[in-house]
PDB file of N, CA and C in Angstrom:
ATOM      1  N   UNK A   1     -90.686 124.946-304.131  1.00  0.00           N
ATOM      2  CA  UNK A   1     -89.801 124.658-303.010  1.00  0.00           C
ATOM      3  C   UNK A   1     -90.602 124.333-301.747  1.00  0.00           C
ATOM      4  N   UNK A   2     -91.726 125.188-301.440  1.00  0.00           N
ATOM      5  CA  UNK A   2     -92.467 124.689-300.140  1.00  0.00           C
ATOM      6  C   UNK A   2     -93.051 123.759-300.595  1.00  0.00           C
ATOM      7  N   UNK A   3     -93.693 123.227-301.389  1.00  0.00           N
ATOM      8  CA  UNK A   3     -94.518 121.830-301.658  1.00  0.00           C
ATOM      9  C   UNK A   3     -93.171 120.508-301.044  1.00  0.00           C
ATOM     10  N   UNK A   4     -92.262 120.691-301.305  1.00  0.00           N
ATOM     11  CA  UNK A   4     -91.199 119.994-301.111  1.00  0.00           C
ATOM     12  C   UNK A   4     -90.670 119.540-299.895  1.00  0.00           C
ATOM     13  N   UNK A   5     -91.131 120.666-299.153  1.00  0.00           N
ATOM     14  CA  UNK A   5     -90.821 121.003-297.673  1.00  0.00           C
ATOM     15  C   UNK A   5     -91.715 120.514-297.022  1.00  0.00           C
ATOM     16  N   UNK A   6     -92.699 120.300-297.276  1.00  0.00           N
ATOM     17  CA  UNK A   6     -94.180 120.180-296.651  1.00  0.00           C
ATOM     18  C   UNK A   6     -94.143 118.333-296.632  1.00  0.00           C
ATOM     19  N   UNK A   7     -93.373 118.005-298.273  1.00  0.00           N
ATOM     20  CA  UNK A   7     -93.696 116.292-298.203  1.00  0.00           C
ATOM     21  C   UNK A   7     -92.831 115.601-296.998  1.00  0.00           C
ATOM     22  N   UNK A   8     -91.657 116.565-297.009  1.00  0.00           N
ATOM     23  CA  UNK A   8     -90.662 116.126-295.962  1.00  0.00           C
ATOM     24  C   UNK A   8     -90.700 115.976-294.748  1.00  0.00           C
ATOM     25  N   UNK A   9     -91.523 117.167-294.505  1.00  0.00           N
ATOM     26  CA  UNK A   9     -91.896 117.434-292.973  1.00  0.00           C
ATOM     27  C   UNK A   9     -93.104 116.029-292.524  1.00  0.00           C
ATOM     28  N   UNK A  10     -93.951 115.603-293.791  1.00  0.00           N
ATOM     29  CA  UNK A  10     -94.921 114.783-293.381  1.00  0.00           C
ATOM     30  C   UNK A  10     -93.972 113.548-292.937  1.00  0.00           C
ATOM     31  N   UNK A  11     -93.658 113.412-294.034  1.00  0.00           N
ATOM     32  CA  UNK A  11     -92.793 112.243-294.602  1.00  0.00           C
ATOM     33  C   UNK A  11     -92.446 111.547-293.242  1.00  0.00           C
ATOM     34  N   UNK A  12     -91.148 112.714-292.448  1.00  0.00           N
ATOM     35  CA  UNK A  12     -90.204 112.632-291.513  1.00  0.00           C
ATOM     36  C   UNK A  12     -91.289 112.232-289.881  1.00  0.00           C
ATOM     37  N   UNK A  13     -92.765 112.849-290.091  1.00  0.00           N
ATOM     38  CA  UNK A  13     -93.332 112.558-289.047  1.00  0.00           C
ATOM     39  C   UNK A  13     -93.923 110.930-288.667  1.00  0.00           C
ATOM     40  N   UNK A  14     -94.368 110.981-289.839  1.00  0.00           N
ATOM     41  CA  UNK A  14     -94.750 109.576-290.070  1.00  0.00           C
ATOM     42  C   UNK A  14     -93.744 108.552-289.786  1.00  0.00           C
ATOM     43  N   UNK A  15     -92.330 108.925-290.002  1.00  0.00           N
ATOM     44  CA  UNK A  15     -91.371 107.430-289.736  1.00  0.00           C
ATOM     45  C   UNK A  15     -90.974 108.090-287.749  1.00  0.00           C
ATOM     46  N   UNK A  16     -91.432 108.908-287.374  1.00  0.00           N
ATOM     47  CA  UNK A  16     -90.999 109.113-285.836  1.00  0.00           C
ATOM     48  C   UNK A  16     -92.632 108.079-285.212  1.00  0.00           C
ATOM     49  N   UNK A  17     -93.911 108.406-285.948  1.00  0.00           N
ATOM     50  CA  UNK A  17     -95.050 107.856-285.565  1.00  0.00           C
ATOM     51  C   UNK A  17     -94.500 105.963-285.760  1.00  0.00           C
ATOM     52  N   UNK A  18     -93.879 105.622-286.779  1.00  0.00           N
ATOM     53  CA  UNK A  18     -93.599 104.368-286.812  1.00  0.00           C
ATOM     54  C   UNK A  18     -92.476 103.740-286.214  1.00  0.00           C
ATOM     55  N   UNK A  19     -91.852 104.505-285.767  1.00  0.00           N
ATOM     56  CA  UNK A  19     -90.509 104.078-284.847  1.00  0.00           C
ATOM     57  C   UNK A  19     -91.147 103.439-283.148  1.00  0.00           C
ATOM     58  N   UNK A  20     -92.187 104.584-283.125  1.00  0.00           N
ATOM     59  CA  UNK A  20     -93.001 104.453-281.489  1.00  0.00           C
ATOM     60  C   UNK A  20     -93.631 103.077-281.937  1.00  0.00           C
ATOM     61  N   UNK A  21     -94.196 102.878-282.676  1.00  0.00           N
ATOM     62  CA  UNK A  21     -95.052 101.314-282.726  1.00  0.00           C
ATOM     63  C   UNK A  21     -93.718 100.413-282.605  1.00  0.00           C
ATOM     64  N   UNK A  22     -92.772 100.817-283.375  1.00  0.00           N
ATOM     65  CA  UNK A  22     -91.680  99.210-283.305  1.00  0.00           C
ATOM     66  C   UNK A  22     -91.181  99.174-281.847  1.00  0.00           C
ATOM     67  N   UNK A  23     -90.681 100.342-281.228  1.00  0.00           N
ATOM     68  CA  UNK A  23     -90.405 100.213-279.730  1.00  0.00           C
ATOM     69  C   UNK A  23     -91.379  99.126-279.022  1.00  0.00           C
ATOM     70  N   UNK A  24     -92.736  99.600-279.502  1.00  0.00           N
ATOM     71  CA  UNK A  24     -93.833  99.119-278.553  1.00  0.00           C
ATOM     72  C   UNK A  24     -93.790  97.566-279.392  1.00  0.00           C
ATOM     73  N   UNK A  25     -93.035  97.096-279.847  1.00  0.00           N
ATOM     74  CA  UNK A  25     -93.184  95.546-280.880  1.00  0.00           C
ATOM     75  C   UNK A  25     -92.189  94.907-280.174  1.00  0.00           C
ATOM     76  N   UNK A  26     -91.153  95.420-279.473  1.00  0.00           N
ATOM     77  CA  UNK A  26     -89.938  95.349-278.739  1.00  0.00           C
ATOM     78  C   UNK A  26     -90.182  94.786-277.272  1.00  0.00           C
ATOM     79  N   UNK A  27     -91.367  95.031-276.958  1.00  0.00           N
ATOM     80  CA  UNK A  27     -91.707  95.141-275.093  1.00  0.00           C
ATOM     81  C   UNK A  27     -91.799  93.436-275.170  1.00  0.00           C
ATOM     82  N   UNK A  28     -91.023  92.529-273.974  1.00  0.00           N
ATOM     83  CA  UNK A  28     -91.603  91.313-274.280  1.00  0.00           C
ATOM     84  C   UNK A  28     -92.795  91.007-273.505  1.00  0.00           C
ATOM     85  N   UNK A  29     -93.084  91.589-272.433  1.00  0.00           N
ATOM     86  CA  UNK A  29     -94.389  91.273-271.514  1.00  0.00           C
ATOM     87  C   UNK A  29     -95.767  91.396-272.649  1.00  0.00           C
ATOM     88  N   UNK A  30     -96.318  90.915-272.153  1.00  0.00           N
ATOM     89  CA  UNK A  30     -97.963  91.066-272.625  1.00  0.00           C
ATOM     90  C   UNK A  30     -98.378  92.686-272.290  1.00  0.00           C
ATOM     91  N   UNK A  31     -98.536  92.501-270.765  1.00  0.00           N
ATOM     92  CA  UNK A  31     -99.504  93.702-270.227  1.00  0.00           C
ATOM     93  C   UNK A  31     -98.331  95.198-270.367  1.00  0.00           C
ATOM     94  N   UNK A  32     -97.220  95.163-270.416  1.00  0.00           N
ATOM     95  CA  UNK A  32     -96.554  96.113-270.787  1.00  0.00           C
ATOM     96  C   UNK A  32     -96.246  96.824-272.253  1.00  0.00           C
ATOM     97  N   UNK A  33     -96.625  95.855-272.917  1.00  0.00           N
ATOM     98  CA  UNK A  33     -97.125  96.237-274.357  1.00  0.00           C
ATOM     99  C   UNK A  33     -98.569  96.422-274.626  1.00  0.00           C
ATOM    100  N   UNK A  34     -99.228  96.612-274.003  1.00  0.00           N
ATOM    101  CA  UNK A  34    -100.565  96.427-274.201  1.00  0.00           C
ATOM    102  C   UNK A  34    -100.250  98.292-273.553  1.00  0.00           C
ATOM    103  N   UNK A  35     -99.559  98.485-272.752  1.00  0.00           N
ATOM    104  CA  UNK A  35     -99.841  99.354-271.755  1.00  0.00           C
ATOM    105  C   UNK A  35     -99.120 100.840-272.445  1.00  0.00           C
ATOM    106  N   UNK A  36     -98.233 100.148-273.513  1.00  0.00           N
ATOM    107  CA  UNK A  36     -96.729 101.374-273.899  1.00  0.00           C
ATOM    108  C   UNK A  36     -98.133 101.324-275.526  1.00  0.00           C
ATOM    109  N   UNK A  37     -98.826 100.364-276.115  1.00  0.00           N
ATOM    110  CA  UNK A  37    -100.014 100.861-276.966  1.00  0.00           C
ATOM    111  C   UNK A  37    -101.131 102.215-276.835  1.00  0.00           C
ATOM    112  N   UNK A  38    -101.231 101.507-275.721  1.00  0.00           N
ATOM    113  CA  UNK A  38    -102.532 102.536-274.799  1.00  0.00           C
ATOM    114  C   UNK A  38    -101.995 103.992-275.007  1.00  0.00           C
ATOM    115  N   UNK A  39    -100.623 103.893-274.602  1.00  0.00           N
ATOM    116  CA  UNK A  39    -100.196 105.209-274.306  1.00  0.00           C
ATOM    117  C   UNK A  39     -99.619 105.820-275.980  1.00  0.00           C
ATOM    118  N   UNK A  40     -99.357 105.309-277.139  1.00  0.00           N
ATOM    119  CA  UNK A  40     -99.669 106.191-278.456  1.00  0.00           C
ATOM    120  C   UNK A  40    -101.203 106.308-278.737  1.00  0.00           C
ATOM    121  N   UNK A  41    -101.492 105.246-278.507  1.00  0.00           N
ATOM    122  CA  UNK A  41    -103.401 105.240-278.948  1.00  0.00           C
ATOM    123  C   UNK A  41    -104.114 105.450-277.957  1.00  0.00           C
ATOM    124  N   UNK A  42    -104.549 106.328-276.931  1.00  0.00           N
ATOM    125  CA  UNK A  42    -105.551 106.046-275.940  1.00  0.00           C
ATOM    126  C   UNK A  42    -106.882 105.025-276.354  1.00  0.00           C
ATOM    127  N   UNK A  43    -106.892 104.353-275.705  1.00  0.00           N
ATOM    128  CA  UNK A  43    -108.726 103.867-276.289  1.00  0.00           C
ATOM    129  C   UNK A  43    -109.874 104.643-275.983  1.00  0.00           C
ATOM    130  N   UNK A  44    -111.000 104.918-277.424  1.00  0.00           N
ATOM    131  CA  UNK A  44    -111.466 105.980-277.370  1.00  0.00           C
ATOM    132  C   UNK A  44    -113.007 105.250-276.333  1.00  0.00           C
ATOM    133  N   UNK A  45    -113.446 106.022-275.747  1.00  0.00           N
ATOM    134  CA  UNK A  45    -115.007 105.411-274.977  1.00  0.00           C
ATOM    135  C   UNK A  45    -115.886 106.653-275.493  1.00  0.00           C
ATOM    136  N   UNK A  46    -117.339 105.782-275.772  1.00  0.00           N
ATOM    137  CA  UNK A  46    -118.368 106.737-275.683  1.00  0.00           C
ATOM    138  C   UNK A  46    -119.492 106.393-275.070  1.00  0.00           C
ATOM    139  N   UNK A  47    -119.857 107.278-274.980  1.00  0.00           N
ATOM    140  CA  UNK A  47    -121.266 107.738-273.734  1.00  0.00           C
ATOM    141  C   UNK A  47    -122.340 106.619-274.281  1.00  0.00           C
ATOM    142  N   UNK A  48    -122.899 106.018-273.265  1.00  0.00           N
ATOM    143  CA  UNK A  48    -124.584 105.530-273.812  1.00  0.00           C
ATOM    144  C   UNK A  48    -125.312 106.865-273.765  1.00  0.00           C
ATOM    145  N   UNK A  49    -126.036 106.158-274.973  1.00  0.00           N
ATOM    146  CA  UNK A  49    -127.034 107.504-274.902  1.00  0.00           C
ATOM    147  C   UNK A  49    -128.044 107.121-274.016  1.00  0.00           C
ATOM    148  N   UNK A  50    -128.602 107.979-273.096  1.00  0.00           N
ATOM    149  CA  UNK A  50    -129.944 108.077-272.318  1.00  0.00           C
ATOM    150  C   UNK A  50    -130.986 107.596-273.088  1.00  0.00           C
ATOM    151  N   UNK A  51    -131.721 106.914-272.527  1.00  0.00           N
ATOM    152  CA  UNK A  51    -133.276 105.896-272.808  1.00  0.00           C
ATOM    153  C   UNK A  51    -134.247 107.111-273.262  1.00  0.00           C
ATOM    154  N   UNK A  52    -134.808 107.310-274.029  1.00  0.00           N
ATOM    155  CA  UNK A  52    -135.914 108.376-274.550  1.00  0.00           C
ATOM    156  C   UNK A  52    -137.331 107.680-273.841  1.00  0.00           C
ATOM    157  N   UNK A  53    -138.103 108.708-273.898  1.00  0.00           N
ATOM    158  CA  UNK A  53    -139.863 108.209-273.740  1.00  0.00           C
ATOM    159  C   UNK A  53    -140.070 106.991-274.123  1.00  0.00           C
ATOM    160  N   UNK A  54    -140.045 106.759-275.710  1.00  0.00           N
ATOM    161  CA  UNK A  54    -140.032 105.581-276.259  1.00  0.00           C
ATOM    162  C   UNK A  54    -139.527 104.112-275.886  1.00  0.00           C
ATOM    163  N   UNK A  55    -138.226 104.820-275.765  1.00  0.00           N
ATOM    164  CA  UNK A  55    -137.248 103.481-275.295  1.00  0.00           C
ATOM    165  C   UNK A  55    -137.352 102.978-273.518  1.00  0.00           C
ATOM    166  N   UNK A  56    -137.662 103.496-272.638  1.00  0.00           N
ATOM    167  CA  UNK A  56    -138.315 103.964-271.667  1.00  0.00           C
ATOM    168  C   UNK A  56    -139.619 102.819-271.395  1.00  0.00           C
ATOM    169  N   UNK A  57    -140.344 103.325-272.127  1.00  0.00           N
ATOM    170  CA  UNK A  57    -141.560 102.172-272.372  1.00  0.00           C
ATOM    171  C   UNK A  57    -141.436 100.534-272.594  1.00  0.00           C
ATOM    172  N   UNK A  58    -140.182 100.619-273.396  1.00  0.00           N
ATOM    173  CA  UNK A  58    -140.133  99.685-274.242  1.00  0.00           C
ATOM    174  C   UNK A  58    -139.381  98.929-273.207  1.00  0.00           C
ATOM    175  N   UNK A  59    -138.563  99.637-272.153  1.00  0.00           N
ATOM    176  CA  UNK A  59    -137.675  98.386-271.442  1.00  0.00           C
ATOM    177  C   UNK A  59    -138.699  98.336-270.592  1.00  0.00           C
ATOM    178  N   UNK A  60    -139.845  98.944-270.153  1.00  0.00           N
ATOM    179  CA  UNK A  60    -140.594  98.591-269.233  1.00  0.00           C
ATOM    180  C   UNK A  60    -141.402  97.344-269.645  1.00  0.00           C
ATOM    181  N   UNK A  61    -141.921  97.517-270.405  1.00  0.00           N
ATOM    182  CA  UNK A  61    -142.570  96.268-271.386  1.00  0.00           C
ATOM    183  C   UNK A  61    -142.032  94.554-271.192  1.00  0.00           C
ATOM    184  N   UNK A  62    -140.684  95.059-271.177  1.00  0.00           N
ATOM    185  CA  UNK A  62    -139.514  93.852-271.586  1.00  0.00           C
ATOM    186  C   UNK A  62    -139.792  93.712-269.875  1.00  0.00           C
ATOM    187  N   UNK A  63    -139.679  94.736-269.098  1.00  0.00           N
ATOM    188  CA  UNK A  63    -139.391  93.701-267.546  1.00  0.00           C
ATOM    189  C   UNK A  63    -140.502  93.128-267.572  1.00  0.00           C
ATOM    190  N   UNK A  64    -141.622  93.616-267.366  1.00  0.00           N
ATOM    191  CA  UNK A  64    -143.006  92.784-267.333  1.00  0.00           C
ATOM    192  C   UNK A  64    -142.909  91.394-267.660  1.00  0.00           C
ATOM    193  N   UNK A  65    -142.969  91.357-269.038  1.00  0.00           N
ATOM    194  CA  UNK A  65    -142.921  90.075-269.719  1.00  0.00           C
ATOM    195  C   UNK A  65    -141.583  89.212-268.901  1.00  0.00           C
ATOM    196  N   UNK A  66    -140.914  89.127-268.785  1.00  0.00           N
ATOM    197  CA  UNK A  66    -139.942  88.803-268.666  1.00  0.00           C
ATOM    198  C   UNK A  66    -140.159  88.386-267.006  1.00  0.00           C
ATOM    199  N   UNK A  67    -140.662  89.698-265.958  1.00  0.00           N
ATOM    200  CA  UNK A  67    -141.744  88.939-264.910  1.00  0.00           C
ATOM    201  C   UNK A  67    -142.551  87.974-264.921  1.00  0.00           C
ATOM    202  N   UNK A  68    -143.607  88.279-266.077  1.00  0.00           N
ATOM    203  CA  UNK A  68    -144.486  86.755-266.446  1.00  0.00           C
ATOM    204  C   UNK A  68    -144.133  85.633-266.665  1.00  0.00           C
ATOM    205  N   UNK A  69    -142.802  85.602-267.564  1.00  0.00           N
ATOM    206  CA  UNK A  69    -142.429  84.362-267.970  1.00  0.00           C
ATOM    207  C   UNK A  69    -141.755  83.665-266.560  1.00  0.00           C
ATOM    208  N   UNK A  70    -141.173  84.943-265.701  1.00  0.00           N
ATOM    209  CA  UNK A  70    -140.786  83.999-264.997  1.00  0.00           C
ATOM    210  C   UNK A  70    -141.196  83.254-263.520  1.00  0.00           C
ATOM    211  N   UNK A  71    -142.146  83.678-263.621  1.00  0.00           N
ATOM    212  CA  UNK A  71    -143.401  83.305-262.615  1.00  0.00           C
ATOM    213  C   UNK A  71    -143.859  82.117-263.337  1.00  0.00           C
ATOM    214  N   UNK A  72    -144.221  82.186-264.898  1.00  0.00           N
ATOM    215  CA  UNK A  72    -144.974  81.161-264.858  1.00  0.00           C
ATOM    216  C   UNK A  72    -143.905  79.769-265.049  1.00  0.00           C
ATOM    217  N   UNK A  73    -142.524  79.766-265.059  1.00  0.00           N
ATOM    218  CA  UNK A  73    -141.780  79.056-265.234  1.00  0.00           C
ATOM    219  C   UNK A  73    -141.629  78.613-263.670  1.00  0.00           C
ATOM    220  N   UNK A  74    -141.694  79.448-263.006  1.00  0.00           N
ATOM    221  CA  UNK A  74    -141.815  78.992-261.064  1.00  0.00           C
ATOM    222  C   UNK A  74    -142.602  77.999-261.315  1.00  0.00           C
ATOM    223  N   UNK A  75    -144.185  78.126-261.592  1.00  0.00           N
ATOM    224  CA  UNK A  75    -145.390  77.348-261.241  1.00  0.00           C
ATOM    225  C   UNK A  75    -144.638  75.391-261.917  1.00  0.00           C
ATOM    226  N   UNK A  76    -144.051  76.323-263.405  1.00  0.00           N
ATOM    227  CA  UNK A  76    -144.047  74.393-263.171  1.00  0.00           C
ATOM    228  C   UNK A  76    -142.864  74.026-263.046  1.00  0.00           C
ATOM    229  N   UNK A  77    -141.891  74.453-262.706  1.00  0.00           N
ATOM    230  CA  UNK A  77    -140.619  73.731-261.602  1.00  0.00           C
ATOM    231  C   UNK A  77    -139.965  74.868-260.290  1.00  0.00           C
ATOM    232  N   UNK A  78    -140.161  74.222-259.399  1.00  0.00           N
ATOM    233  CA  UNK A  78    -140.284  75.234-258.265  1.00  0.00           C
ATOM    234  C   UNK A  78    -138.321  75.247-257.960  1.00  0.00           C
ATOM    235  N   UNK A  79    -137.569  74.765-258.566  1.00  0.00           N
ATOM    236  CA  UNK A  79    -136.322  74.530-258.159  1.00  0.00           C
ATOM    237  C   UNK A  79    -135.745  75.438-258.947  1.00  0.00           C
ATOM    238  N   UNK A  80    -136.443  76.143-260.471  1.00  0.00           N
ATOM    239  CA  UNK A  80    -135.737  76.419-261.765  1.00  0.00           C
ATOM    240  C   UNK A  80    -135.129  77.695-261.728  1.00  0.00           C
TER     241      UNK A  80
END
C-alpha cells in the first residue's frame, strides 16, 4: 500500500512541476518568459577559480610576449 502512495505522491508532483513550464509556454513577451523561466530554474553561476603559482606565471609569460609582439608590430606600422 505505501509503495503505491509514494508513486502517486511523485507522480502528482511532477504534473504540478509541468503545469509551471506550460504557464511559462503561455507568456507571449520574450523577456517575460525568459523572466517567469528564471524564476522555476534560477540560473546556476560558478566561481572562477583563483590563478595558482603556476598559472600565475604562465599569464605573466603571456603578457610579456604579447608586449613584444606588440612593440615589434609598432616598429613596422606605426598606425597599427
Amino acid at each position: 500500500m505505501k509503495p503505491t502512495a509514494v508513486a502517486i505522491a511523485l507522480l502528482a508532483g511532477c504534473g504540478l512541476a509541468h503545469a509551471d513550464v506550460l504557464d511559462c509556454k503561455a507568456v507571449p513577451r520574450a523577456p517575460d518568459r525568459l523572466a517567469c523561466y528564471d524564476k522555476l530554474y534560477p540560473p546556476v553561476t560558478l566561481d572562477k577559480p583563483k590563478p595558482t603559482g603556476a598559472m600565475t606565471k604562465l599569464l605573466d609569460s603571456a603578457a610579456e610576449e604579447e608586449a613584444k609582439l606588440k612593440k615589434s608590430l609598432q616598429s613596422i606600422c606605426s598606425h597599427c
